[in-house]
Protein backbone atom coordinates (compact mmCIF):
# COMPACT_ATOMS: atom_id res chain seq x y z
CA UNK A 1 -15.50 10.36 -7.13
CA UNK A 2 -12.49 7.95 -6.63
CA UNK A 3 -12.47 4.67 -5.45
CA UNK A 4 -9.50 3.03 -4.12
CA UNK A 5 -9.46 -1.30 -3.83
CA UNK A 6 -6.64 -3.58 -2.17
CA UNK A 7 -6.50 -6.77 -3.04
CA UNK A 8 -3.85 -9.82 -2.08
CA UNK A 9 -3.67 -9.61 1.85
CA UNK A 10 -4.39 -13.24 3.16
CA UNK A 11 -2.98 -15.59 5.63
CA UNK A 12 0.87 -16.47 5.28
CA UNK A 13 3.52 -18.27 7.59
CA UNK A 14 6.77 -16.38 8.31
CA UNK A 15 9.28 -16.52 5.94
CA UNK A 16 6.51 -16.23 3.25
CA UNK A 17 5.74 -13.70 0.43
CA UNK A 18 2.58 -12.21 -0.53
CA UNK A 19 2.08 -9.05 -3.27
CA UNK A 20 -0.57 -6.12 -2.09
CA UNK A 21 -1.99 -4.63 -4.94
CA UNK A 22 -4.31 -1.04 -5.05
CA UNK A 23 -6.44 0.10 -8.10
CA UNK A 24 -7.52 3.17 -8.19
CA UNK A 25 -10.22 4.59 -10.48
CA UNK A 26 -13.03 7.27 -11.22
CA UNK A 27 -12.49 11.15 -12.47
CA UNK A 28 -8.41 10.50 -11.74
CA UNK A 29 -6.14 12.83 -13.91
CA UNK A 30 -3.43 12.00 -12.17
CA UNK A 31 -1.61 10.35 -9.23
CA UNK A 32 1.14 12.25 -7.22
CA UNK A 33 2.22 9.75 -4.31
CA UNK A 34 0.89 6.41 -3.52
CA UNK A 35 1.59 4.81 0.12
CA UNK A 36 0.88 1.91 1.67
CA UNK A 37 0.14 2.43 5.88
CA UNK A 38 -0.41 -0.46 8.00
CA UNK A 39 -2.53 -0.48 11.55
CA UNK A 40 -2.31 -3.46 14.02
CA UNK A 41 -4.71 -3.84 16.65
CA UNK A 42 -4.03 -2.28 19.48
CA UNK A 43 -1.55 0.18 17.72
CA UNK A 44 -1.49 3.36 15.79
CA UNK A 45 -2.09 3.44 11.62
CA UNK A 46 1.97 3.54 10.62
CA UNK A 47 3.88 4.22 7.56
CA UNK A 48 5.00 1.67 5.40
CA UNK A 49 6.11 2.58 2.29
CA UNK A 50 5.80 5.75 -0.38
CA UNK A 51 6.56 5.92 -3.73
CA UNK A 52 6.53 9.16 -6.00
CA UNK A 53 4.94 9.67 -9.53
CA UNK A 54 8.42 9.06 -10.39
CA UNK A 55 9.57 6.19 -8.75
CA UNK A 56 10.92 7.88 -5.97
CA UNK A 57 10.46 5.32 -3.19
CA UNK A 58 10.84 5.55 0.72
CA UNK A 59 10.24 3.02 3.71
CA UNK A 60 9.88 2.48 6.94
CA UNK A 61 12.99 0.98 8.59
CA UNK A 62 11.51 -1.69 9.65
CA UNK A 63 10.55 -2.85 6.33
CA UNK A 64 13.19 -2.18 4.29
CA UNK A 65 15.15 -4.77 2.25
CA UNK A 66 11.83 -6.99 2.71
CA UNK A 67 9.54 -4.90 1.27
CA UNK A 68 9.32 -3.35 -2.45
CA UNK A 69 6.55 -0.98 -3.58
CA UNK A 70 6.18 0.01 -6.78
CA UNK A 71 3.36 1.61 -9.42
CA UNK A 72 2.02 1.57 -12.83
CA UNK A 73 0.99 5.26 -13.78
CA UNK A 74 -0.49 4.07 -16.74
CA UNK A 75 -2.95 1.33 -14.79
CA UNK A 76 -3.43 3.32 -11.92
CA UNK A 77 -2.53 0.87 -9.73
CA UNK A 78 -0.09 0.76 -6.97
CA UNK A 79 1.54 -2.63 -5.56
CA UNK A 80 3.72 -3.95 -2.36
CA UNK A 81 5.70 -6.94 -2.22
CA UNK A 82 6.54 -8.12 0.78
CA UNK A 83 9.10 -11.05 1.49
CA UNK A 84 10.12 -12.32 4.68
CA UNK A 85 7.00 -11.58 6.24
CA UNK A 86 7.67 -11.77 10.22
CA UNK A 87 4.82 -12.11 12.62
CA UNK A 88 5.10 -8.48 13.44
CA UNK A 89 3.88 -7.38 10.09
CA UNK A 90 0.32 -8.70 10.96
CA UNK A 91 -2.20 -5.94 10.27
CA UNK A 92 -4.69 -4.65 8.20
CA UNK A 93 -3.10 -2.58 5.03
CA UNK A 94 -4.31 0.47 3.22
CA UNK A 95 -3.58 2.20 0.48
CA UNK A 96 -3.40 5.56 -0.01
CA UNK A 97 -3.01 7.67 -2.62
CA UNK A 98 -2.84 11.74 -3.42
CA UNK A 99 -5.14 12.08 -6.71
CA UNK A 100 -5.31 15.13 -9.13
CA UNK A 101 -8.77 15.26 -9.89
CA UNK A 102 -9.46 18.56 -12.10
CA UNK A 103 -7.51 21.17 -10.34
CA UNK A 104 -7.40 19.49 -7.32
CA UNK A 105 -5.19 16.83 -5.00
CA UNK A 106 -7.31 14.83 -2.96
CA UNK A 107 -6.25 11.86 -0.75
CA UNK A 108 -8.17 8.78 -0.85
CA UNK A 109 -7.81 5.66 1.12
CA UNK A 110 -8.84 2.13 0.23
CA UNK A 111 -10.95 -0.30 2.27
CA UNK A 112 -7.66 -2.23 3.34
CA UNK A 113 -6.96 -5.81 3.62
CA UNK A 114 -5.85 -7.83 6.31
CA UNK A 115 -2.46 -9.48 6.35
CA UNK A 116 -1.65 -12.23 8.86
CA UNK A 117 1.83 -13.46 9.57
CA UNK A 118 1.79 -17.07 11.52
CA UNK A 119 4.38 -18.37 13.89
């Protein structure tokens, strides 16, 4: 079984910063690609950002330059900092992550955590 927690979503006014963070743990061997997807109400579960066991990193265009994800293969964890948070980025945040358990890749998702963006 693996577990997947977010932590650091909150309540920030634009311009503002806050750091998402994702532990992952249970039977892991290993983590291929971790993600972070975002779903606003009203709206469909989107891509943020996606980073590679090697540091390969991608994002969505409206995030990028504002946004940095990055991991720690040794912690199992999986973080995004976001900067310049607009209004628009208000939503609830999950993590997601493609885990080598044994022989196989599984994709888990976290809980999520709500980020809100005031005005």
């Amino acid at each position: 079984q693996v577990h997947l927690v977010e932590s650091g979503g909150g309540l920030v006014q634009a311009g503002g910063s806050l750091r998402l963070s994702c532990a992952a743990s249970g039977s892991i061997f290993s983590i291929n690609g971790i993600s972070w997807y975002r779903q606003a109400p009203g709206k469909q579960r989107e891509l943020v950002a996606t980073i590679t066991r090697r540091g390969s990193t991608n994002y969505a265009d409206s995030v990028k330059g504002r946004f940095t994800i990055s991991r720690d293969n040794a912690k199992n964890t999986g973080d995004l900092q976001m900067n310049s948070l607009k209004p628009e980025d208000t939503a609830v945040y999950y993590c997601n992550a493609a885990v080598v358990t044994g022989t196989f890749e599984n994709i888990y998702w976290g809980q999520g955590t709500q980020v809100t963006v005031s005005s």
